[in-house]
N, C-alpha and C. Protein backbone atom coordinates (compact mmCIF):
# COMPACT_ATOMS: atom_id res chain seq x y z
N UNK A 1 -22.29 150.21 214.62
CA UNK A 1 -22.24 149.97 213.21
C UNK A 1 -20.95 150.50 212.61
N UNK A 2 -20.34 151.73 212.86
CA UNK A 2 -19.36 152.47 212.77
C UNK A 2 -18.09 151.31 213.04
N UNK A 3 -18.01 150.36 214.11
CA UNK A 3 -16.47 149.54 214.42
C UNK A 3 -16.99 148.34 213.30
N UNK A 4 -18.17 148.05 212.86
CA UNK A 4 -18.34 146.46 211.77
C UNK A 4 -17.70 147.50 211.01
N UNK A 5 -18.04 148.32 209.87
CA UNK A 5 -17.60 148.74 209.12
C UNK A 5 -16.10 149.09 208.93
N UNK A 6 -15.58 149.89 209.75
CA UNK A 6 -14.23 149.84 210.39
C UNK A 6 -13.29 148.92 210.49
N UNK A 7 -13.78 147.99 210.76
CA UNK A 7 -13.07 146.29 210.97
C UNK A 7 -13.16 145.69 209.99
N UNK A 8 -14.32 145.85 209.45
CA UNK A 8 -14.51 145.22 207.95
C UNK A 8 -13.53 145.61 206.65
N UNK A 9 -12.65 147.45 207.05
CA UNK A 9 -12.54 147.76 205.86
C UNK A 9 -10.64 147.46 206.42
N UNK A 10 -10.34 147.47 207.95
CA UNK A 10 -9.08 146.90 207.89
C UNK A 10 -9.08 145.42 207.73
N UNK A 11 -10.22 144.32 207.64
CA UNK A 11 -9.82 143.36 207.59
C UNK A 11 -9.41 143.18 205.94
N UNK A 12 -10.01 144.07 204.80
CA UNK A 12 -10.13 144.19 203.76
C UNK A 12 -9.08 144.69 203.05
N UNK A 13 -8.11 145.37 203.87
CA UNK A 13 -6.68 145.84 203.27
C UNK A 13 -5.73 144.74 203.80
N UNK A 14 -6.07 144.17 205.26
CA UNK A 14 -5.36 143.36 205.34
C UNK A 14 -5.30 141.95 204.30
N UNK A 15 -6.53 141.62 203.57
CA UNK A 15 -6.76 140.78 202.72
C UNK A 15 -5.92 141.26 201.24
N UNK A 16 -6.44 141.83 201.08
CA UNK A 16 -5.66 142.32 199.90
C UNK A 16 -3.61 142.19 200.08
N UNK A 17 -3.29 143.10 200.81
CA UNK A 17 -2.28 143.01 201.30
C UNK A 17 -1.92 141.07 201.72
N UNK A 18 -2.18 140.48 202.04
CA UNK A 18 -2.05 138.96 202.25
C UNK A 18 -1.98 138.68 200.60
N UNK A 19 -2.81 138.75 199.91
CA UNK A 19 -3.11 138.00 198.78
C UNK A 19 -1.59 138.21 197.95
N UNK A 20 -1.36 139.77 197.77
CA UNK A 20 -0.23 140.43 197.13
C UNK A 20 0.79 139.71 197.47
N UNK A 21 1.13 139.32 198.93
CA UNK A 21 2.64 138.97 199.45
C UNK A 21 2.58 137.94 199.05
N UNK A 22 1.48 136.43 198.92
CA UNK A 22 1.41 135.09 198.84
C UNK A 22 1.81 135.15 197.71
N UNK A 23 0.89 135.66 196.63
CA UNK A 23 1.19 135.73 194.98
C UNK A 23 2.03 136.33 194.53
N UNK A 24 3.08 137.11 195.11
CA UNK A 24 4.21 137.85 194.58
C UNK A 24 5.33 137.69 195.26
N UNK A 25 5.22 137.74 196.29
CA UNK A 25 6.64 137.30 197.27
C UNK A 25 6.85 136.05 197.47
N UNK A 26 5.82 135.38 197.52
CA UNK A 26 5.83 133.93 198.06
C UNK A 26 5.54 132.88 196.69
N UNK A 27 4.91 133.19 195.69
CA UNK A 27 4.49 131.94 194.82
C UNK A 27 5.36 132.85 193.05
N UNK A 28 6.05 134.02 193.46
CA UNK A 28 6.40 134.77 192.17
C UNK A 28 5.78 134.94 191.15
N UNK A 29 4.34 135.04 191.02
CA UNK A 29 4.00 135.08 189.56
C UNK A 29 3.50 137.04 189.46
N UNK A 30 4.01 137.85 190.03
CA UNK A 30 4.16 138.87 189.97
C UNK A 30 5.10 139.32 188.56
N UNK A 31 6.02 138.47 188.46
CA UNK A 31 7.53 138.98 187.91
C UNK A 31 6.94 139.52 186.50
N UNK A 32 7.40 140.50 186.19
CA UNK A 32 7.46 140.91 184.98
C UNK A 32 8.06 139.89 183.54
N UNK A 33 8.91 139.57 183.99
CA UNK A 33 9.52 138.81 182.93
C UNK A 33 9.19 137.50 182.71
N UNK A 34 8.59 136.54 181.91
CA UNK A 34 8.45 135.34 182.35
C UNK A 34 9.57 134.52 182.35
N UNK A 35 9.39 133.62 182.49
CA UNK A 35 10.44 132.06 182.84
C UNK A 35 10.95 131.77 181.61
N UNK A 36 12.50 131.53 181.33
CA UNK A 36 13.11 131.52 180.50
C UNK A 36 12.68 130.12 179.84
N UNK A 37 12.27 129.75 178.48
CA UNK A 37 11.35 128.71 177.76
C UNK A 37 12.73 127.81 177.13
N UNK A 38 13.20 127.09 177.27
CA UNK A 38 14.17 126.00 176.37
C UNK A 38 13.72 125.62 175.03
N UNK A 39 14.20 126.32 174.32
CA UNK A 39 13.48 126.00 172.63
C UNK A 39 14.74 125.73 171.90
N UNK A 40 14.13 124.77 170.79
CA UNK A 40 15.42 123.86 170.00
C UNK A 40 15.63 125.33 169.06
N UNK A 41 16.95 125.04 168.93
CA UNK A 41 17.33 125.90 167.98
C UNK A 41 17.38 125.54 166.62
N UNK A 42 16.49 126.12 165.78
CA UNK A 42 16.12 125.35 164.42
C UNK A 42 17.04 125.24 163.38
N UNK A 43 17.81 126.86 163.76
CA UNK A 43 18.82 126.77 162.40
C UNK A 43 19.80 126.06 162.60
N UNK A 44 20.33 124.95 163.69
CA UNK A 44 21.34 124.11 163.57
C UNK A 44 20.63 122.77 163.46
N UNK A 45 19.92 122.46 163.60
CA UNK A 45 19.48 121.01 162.60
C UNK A 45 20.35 120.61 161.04
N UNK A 46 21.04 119.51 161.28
CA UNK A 46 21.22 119.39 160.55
C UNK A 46 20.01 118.35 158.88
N UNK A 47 21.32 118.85 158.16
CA UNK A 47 20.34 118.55 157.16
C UNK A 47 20.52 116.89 156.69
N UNK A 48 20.48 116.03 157.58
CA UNK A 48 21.17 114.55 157.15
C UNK A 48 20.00 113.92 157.37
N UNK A 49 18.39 114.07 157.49
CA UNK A 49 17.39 112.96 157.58
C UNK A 49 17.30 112.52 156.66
N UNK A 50 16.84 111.08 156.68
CA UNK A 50 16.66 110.40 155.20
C UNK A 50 16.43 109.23 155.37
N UNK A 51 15.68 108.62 154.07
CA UNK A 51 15.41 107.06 154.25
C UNK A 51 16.61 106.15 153.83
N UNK A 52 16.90 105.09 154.72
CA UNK A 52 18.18 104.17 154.41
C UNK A 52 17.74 102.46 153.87
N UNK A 53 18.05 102.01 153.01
CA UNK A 53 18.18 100.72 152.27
C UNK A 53 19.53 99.95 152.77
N UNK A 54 19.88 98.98 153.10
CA UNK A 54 20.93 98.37 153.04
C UNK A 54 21.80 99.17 153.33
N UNK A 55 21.83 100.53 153.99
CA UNK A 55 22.75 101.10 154.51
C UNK A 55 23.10 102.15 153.61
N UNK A 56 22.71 102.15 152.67
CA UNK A 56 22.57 103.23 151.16
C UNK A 56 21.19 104.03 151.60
N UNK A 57 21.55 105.59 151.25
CA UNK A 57 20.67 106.26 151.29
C UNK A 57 19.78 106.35 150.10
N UNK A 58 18.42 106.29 150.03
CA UNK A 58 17.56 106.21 148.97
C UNK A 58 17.19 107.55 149.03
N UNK A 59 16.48 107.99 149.62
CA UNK A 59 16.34 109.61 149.52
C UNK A 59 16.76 110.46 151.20
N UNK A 60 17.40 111.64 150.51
CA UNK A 60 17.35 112.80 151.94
C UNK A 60 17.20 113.80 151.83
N UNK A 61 17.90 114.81 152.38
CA UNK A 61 18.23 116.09 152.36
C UNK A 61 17.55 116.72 153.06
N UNK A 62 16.97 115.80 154.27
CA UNK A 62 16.18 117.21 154.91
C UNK A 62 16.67 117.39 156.40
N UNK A 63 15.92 118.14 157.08
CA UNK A 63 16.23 118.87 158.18
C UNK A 63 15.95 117.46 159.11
N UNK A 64 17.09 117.25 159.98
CA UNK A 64 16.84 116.44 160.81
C UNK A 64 16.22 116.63 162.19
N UNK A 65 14.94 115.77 162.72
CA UNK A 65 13.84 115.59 163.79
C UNK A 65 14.94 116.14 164.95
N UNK A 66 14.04 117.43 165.69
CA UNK A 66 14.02 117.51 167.04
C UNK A 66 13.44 117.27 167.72
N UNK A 67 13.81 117.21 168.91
CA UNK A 67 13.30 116.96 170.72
C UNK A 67 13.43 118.01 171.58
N UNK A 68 12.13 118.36 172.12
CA UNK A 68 13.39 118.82 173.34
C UNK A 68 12.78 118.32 174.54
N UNK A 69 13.57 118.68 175.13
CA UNK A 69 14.18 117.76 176.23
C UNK A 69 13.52 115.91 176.56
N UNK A 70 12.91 115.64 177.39
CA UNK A 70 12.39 114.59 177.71
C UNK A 70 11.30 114.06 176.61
N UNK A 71 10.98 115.02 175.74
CA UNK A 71 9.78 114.93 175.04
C UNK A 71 9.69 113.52 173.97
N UNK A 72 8.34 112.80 173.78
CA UNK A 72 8.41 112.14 172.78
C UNK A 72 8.25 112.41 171.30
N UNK A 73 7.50 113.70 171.31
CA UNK A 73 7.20 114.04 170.25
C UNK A 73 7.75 115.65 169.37
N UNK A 74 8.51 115.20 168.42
CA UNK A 74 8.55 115.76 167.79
C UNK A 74 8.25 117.22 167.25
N UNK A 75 9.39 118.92 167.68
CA UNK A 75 9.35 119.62 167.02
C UNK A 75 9.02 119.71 165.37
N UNK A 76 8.28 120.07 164.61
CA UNK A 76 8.64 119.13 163.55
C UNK A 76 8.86 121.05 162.40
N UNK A 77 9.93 120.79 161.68
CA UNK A 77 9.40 122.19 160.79
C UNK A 77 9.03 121.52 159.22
N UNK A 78 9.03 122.58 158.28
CA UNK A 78 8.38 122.38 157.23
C UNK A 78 9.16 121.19 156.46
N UNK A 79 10.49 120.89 156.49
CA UNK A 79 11.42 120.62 156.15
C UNK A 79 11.16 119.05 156.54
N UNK A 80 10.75 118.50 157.81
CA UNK A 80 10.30 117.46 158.48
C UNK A 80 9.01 116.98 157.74
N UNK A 81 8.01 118.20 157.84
CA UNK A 81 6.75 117.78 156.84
C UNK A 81 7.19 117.52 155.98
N UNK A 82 7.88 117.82 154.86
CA UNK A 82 7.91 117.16 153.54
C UNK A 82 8.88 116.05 153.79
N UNK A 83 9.55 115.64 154.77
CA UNK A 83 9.84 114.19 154.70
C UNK A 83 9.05 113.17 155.10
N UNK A 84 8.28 113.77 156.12
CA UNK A 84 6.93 112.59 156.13
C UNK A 84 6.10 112.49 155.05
N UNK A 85 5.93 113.60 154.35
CA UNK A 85 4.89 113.44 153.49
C UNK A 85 5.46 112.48 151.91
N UNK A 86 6.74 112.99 151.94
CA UNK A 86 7.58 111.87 150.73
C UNK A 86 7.34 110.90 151.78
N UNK A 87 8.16 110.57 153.14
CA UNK A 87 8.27 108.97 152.94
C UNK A 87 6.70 108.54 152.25
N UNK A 88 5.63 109.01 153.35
CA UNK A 88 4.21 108.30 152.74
C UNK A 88 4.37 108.08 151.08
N UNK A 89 4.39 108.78 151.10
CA UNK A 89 3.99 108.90 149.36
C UNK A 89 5.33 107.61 148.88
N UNK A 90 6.21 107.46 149.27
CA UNK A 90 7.15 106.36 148.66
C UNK A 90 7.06 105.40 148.94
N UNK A 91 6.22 104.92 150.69
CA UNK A 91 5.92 103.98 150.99
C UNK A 91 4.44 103.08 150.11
N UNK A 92 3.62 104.56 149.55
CA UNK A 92 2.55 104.05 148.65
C UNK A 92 2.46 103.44 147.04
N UNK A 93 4.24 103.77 146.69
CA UNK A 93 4.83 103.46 145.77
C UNK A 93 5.16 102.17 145.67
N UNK A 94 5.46 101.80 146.84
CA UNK A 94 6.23 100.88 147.30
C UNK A 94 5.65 99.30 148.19
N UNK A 95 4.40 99.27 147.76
CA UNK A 95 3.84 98.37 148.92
C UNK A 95 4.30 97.31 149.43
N UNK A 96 5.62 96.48 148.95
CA UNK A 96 6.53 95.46 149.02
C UNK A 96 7.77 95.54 150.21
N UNK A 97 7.41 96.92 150.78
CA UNK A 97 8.30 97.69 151.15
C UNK A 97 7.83 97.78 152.25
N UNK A 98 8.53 97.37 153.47
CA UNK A 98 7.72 98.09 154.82
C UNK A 98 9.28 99.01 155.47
N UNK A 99 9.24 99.38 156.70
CA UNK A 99 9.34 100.74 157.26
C UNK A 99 10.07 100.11 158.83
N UNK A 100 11.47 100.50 159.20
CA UNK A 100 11.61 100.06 160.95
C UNK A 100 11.90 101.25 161.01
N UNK A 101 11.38 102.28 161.92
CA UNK A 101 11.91 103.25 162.69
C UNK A 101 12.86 103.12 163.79
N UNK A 102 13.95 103.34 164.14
CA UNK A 102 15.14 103.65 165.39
C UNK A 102 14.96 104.36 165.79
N UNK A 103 14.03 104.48 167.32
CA UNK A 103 14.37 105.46 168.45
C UNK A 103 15.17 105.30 169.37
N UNK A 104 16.44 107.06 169.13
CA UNK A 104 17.11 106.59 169.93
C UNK A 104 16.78 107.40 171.47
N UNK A 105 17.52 107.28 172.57
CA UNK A 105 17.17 107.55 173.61
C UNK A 105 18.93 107.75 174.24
N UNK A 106 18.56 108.98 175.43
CA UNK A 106 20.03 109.68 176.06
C UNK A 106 20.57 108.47 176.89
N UNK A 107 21.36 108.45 177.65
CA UNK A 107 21.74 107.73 179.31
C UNK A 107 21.00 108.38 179.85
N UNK A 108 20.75 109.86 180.12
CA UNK A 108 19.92 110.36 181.03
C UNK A 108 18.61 109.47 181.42
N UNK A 109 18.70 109.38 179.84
CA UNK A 109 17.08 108.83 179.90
C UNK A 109 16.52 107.12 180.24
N UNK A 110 17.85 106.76 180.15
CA UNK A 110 17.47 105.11 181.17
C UNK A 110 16.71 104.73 182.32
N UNK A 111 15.72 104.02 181.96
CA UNK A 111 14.86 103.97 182.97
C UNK A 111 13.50 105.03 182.57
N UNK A 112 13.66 105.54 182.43
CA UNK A 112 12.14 106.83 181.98
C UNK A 112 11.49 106.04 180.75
N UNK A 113 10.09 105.74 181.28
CA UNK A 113 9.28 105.45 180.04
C UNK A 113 7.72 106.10 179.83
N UNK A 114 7.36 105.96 178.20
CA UNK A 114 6.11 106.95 178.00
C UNK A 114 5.27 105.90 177.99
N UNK A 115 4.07 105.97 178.90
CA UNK A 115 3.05 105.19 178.64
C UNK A 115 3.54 103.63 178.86
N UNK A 116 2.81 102.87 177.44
CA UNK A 116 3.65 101.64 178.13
C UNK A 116 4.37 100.60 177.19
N UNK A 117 5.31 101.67 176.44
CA UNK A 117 6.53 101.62 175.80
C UNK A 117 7.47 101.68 177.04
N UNK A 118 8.62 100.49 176.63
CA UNK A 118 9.81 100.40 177.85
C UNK A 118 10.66 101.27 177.79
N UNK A 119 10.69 102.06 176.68
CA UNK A 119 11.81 103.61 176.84
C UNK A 119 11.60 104.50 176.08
N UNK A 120 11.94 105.81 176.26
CA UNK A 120 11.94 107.14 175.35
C UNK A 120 12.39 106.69 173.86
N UNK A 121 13.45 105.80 173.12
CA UNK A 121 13.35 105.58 172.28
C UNK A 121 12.24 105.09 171.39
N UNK A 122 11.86 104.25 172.06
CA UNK A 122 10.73 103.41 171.62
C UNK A 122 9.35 104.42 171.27
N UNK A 123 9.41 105.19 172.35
CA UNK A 123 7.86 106.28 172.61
C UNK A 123 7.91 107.45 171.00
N UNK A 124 9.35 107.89 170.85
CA UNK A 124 9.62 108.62 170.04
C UNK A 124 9.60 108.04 168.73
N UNK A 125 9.91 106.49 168.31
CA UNK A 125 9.47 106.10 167.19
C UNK A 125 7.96 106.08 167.27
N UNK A 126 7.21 105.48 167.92
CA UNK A 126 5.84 105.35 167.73
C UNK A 126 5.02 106.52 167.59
N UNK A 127 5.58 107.59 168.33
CA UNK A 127 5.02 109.06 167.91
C UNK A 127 5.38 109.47 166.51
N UNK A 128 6.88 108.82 165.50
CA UNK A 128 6.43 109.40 164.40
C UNK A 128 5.80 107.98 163.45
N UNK A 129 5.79 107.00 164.06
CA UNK A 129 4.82 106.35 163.51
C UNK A 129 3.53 106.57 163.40
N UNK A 130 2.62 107.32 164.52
CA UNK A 130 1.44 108.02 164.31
C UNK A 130 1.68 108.59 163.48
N UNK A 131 2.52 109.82 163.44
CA UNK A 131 2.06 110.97 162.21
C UNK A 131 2.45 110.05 160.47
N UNK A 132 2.87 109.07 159.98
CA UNK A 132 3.03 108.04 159.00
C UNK A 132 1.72 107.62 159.15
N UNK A 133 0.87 107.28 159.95
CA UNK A 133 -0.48 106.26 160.24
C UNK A 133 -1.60 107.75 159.54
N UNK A 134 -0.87 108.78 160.57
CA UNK A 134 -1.96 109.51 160.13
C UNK A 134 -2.00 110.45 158.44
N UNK A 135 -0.63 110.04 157.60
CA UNK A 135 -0.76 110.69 156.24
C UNK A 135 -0.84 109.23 155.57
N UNK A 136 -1.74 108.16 155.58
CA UNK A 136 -2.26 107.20 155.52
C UNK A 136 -1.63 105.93 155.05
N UNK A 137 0.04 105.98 156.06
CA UNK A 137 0.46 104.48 155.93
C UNK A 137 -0.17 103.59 157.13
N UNK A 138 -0.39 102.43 156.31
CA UNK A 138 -0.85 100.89 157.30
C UNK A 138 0.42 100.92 158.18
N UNK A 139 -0.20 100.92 159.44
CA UNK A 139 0.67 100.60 160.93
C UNK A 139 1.31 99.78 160.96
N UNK A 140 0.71 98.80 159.68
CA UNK A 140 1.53 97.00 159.99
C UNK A 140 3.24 97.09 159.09
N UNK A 141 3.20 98.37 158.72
CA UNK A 141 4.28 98.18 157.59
C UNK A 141 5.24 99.00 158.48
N UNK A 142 5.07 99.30 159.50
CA UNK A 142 6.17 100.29 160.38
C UNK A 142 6.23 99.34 161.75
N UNK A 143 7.75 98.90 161.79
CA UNK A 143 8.17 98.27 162.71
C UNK A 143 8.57 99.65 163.85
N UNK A 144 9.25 98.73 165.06
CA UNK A 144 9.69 99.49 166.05
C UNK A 144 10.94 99.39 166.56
N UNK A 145 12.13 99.68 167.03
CA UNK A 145 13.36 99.31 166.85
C UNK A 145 13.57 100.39 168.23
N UNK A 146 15.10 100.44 169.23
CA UNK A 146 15.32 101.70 169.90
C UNK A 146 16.66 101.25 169.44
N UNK A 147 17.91 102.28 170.20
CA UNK A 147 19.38 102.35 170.36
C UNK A 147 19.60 103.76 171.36
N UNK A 148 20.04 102.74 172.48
CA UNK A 148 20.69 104.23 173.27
C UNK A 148 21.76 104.94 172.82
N UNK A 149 21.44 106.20 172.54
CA UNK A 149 22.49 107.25 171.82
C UNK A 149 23.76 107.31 172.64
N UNK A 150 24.85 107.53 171.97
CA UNK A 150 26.27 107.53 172.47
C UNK A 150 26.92 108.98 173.07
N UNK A 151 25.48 109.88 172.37
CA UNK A 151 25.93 111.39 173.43
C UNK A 151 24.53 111.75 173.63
N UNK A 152 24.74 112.53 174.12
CA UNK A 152 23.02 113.57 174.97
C UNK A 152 22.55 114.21 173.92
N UNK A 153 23.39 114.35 172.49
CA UNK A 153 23.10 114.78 171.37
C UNK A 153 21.52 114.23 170.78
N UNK A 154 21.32 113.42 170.88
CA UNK A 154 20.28 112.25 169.82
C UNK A 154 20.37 113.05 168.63
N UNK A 155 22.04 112.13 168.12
CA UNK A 155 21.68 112.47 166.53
C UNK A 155 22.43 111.30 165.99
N UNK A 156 21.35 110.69 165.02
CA UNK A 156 19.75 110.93 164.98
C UNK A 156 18.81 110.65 165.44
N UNK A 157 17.79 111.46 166.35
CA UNK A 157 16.97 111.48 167.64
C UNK A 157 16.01 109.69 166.75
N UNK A 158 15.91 109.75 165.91
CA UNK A 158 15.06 108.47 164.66
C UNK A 158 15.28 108.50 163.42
N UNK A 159 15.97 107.15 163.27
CA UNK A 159 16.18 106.82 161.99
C UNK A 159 15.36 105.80 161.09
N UNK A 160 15.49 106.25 159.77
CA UNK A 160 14.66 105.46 159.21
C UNK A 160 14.77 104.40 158.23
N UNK A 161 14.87 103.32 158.40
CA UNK A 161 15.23 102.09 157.47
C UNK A 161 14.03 101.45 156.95
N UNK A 162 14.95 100.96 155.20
CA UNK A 162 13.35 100.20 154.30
C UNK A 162 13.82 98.71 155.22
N UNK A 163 12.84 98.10 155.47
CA UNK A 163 12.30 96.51 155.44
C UNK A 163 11.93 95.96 154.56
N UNK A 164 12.10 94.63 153.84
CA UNK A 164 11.32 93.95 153.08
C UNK A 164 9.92 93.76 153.99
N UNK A 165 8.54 93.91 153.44
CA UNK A 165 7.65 93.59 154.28
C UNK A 165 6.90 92.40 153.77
N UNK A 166 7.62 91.05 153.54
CA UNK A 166 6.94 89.75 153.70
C UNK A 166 6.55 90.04 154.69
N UNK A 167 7.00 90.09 155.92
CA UNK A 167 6.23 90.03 157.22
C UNK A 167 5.00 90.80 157.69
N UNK A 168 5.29 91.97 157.49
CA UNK A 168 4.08 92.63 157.05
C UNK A 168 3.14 92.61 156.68
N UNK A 169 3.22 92.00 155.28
CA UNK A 169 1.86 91.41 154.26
C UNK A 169 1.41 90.62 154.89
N UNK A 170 2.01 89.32 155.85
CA UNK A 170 1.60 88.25 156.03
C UNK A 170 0.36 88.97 157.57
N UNK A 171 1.01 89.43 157.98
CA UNK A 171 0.65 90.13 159.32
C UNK A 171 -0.25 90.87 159.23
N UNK A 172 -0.37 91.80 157.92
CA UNK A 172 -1.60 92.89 157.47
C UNK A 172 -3.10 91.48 156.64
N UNK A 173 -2.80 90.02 156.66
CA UNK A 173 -3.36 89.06 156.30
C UNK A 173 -3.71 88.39 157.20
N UNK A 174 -3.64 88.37 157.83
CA UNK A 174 -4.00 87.92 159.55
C UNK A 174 -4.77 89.36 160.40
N UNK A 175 -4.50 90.36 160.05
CA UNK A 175 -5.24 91.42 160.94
C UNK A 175 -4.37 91.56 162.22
N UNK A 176 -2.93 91.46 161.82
CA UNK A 176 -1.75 91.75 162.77
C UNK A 176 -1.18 92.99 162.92
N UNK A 177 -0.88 94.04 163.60
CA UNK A 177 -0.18 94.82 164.27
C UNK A 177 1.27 94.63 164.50
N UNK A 178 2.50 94.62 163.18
CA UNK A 178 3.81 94.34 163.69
C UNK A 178 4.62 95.24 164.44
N UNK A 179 4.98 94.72 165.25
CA UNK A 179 5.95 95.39 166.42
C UNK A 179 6.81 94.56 166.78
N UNK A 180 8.25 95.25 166.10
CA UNK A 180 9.52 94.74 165.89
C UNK A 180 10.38 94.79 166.63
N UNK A 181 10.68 94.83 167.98
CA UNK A 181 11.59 95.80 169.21
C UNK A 181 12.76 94.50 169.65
N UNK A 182 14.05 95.25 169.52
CA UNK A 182 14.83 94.69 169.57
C UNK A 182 15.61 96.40 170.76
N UNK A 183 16.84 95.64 171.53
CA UNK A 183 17.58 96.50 172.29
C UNK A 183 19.06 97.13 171.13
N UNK A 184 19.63 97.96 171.54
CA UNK A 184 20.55 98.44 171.07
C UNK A 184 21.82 98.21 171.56
């Protein structure tokens, strides 16, 4: 009884001892420090978001939409909220008026797609088309548009242009879903 016990209690340091080396030497999650996190840096956003008409800005001044990295969706700060929450509110002003979002997308990012949108541009307008759907604009009044960005910058990661929405109306009259996608 004396060698089970015995054997039992070196097989039991040897276990322990195994577990330690796998999980700390071998898989690192020992480390004290964790893994350095890639976070957008907020205070350089610039302040140039805004809704565009004919190439004339109708309203801005706010903090322009981050990404980071591969992501479709949107860092967003307070500054972002109150531009979604004006556009809504101007788009409800405005019912004559529909909405194309421009997502743009890196070179990196050619070829990479979310779901089953054909590129990161595209994925990143429709993600802030949800949050528009969800402070209660009609889906049919927000087109979809991309442009591959000219630096790794994406600025501006989405831009936002008025539409006349004849098409829209006609489309929200039919029980249509417009989706506008053109290449860049």
């Amino acid at each position: 009884m004396r060698i089970l016990i015995n054997g039992f209690l070196i097989f039991l340091l040897w276990a322990i001892f195994c577990r330690y080396w796998y999980v700390c030497k071998i898989k690192h999650h020992c480390d004290e420090s964790p893994p350095p996190v890639e976070m957008v840096d907020q205070s350089t956003r610039a302040m140039d978001l805004g809704l565009y008409q004919d190439g004339q800005l109708v309203f801005g001044g706010y903090e322009q939409l981050a990404f980071e990295g591969n992501a479709v969706v949107p860092v967003l700060s307070a500054s972002n909220e109150l531009f979604l929450d004006s556009l809504a509110g101007w788009l409800a002003l405005h019912p004559d008026q529909g909405l194309v979002l421009t997502g743009a997308y890196r070179a990196s990012e050619e070829g990479m797609t979310s779901g089953f949108l054909e590129n990161l541009g595209l994925a990143r307008a429709a993600s802030i088309r949800q949050l528009l759907v969800d402070r209660g604009v009609a889906e049919n009044r927000i087109g979809l548009d991309f442009v591959k960005s000219e630096t790794e910058e994406l600025i501006p990661p989405v831009r936002f242009t008025v539409r006349q929405a004849m098409a829209a109306a006609e489309g929200a009259a039919e029980g249509e879903t417009s989706l506008s996608v053109s290449g860049g």
